[in-house]
N, C-alpha and C. Protein backbone atom coordinates (compact mmCIF):
# COMPACT_ATOMS: atom_id res chain seq x y z
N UNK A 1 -11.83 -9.21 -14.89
CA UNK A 1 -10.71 -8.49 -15.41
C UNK A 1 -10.30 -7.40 -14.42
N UNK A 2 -8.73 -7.41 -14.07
CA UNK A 2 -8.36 -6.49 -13.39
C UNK A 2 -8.08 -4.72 -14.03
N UNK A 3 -7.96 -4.36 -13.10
CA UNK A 3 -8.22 -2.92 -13.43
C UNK A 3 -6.71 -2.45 -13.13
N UNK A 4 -5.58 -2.71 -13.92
CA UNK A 4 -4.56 -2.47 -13.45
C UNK A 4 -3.96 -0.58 -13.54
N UNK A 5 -4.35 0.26 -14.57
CA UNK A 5 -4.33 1.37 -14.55
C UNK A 5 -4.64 1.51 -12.95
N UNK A 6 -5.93 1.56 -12.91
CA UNK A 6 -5.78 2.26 -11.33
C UNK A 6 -5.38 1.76 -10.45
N UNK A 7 -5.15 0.70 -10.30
CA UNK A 7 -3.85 -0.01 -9.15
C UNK A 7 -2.77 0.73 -9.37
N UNK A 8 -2.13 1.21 -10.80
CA UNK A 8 -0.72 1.64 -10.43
C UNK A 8 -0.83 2.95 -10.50
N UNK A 9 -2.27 3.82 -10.71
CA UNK A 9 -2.28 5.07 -10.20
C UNK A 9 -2.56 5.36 -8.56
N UNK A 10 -3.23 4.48 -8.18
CA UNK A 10 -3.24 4.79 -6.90
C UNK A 10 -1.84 4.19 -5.66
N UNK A 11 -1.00 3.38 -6.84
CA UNK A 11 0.13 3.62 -6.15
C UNK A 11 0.94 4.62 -6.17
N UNK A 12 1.11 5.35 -7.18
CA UNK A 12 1.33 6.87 -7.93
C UNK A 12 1.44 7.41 -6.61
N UNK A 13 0.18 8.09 -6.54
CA UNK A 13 -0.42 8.66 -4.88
C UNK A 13 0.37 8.24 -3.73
N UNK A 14 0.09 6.89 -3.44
CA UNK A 14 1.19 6.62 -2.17
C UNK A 14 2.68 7.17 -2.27
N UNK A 15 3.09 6.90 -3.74
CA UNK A 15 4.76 8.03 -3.50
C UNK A 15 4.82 9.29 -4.11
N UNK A 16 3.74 10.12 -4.06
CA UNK A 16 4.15 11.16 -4.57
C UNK A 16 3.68 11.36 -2.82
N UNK A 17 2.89 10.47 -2.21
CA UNK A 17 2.59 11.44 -0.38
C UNK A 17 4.22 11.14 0.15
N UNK A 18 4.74 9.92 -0.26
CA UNK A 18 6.00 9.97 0.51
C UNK A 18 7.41 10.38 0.05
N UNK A 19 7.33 10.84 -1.49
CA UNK A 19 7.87 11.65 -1.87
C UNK A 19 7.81 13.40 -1.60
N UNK A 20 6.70 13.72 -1.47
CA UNK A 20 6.82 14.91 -0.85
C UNK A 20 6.88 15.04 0.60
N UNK A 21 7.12 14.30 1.59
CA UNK A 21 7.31 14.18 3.14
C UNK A 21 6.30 14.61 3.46
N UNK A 22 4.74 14.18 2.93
CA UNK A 22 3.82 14.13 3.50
C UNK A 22 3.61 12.77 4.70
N UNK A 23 4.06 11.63 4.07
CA UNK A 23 3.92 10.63 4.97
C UNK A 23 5.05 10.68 6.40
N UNK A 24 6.29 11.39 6.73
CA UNK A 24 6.63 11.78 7.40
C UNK A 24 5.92 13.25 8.45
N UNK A 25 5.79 13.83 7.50
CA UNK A 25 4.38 14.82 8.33
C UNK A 25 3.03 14.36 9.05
N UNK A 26 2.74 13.48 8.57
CA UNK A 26 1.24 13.20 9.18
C UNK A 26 1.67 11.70 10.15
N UNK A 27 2.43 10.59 10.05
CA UNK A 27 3.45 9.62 10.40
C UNK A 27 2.80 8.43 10.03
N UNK A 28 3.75 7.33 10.38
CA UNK A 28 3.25 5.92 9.77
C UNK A 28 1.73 5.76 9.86
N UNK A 29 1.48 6.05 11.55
CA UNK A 29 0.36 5.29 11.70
C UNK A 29 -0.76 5.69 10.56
N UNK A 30 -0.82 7.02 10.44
CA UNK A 30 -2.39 7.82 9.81
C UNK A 30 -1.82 7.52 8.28
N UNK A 31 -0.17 7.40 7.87
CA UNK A 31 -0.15 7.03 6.18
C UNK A 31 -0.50 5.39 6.15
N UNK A 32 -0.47 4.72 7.17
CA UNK A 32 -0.99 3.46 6.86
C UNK A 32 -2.51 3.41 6.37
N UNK A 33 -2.99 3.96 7.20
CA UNK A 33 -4.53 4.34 7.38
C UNK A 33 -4.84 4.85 5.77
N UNK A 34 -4.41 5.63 5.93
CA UNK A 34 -4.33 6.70 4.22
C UNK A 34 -4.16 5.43 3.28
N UNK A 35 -3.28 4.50 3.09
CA UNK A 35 -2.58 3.86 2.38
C UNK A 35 -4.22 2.70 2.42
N UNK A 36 -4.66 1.83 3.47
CA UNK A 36 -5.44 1.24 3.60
C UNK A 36 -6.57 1.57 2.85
N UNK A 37 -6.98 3.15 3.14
CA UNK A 37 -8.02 3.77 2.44
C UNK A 37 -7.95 3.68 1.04
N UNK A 38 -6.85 4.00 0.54
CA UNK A 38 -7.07 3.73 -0.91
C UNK A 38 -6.73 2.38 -1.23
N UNK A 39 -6.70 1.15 -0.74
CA UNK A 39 -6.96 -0.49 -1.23
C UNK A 39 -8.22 -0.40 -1.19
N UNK A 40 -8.95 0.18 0.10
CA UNK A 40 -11.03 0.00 0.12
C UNK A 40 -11.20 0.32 -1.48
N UNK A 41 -10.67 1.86 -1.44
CA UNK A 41 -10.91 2.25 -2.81
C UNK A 41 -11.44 1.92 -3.99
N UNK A 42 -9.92 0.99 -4.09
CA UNK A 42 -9.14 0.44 -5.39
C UNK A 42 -10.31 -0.85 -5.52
N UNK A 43 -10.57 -1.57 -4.22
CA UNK A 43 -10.79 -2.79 -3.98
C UNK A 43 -12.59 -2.15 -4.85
N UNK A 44 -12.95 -0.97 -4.85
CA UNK A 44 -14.39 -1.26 -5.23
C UNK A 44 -14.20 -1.11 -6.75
N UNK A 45 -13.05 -0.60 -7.27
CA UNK A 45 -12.61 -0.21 -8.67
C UNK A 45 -12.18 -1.75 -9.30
N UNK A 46 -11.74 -3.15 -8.68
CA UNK A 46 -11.60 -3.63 -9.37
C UNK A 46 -10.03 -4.07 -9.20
N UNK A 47 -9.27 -3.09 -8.73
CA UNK A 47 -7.85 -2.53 -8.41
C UNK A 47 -7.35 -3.94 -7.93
N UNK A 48 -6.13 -4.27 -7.85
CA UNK A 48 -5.32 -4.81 -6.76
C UNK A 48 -4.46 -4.99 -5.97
N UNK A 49 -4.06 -5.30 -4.72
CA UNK A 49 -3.79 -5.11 -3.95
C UNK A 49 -2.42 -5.01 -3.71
N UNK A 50 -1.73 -5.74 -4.72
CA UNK A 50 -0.04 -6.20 -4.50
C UNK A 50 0.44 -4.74 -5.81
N UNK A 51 -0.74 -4.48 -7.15
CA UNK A 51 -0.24 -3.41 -7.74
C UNK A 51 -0.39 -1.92 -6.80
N UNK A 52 -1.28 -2.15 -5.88
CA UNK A 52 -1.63 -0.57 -5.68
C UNK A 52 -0.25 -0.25 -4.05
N UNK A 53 0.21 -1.57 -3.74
CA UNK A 53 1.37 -1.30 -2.68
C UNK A 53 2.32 -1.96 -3.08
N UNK A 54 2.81 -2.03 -5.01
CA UNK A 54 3.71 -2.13 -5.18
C UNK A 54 5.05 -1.54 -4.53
N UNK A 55 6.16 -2.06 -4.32
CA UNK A 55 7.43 -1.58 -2.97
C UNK A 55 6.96 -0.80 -2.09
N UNK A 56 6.09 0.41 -2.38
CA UNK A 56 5.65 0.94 -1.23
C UNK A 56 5.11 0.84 -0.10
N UNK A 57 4.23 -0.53 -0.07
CA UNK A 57 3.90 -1.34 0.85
C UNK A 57 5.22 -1.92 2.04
N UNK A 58 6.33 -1.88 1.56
CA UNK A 58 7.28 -1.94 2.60
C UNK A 58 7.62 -0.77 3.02
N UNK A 59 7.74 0.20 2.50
CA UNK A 59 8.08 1.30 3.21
C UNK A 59 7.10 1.59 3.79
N UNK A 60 5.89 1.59 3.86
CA UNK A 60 4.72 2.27 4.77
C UNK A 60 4.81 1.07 5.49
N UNK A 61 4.69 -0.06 5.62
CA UNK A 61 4.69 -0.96 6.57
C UNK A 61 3.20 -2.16 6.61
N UNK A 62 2.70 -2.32 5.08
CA UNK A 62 1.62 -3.06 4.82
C UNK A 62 1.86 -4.09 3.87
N UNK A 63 1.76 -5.43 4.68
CA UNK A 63 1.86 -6.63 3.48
C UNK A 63 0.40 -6.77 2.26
N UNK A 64 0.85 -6.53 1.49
CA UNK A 64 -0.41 -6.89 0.34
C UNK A 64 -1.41 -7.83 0.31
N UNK A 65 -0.71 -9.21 0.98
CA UNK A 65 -2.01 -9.98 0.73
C UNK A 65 -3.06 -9.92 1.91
N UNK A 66 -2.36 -10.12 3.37
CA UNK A 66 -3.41 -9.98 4.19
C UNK A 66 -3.42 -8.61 4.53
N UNK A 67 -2.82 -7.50 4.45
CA UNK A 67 -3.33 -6.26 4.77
C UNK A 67 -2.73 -6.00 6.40
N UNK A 68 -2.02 -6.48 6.87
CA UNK A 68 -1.14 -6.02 7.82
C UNK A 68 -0.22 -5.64 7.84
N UNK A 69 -0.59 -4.57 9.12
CA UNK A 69 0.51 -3.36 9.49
C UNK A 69 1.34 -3.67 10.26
N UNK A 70 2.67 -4.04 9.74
CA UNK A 70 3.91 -4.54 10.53
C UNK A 70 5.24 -3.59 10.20
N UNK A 71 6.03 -3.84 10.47
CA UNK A 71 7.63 -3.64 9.77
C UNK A 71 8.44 -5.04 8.77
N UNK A 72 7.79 -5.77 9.76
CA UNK A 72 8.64 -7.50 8.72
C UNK A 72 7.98 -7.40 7.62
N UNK A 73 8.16 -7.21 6.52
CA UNK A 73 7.85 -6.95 4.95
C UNK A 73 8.98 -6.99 4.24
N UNK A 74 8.86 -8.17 3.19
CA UNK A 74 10.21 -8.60 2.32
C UNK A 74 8.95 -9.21 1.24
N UNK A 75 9.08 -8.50 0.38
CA UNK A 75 8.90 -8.55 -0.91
C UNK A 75 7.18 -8.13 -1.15
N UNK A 76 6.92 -7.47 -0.37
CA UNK A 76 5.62 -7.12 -0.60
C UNK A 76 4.97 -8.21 0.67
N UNK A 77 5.31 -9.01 1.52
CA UNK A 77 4.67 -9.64 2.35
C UNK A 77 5.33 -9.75 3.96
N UNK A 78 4.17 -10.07 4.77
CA UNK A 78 4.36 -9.77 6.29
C UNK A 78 5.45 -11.85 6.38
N UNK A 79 5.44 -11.43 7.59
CA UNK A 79 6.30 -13.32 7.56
C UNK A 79 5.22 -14.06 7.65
N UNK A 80 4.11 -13.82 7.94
CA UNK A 80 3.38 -15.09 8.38
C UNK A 80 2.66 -15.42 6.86
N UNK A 81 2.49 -14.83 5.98
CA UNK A 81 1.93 -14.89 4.29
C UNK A 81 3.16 -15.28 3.50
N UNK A 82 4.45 -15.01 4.03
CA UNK A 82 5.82 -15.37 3.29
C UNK A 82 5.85 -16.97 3.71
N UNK A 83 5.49 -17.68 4.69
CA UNK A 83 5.38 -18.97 4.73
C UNK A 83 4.69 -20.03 3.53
């Protein structure tokens, strides 16, 4: 059983950092990192991966299923997982 509460709280987190121009302050690379850190997280909670980078995963620049850091992201996925 998934643990969906904290998937969509710890997506919470990802836009309240890029809602407050924290993720512009610190920049992509280290909010990816940040963003990554809390899937490890989530991932020991049970969490998952496509709830916890619901849309935000395109704006930070991380496809959900394999966990790469790109810009090509359309719908929550990189192109090579959109195949």
């Amino acid at each position: 059983m998934s643990n969906h509460i904290g998937s969509y709280m710890l997506n919470e987190i990802l836009y309240i950092l890029s809602e407050m121009g924290i993720s512009e302050t610190i920049g992509k690379q280290r909010t990816r990192k940040f963003a990554l850190k809390l899937v490890r997280i989530g991932k020991r909670y049970d969490c998952n991966n496509n709830e916890i980078l619901d849309s935000i995963g395109e704006e930070i620049g991380i496809c959900y299923l394999c966990l790469k850091e790109t810009e090509d992201i359309e719908d929550g996925l990189c192109q090579t997982c959109r195949k």
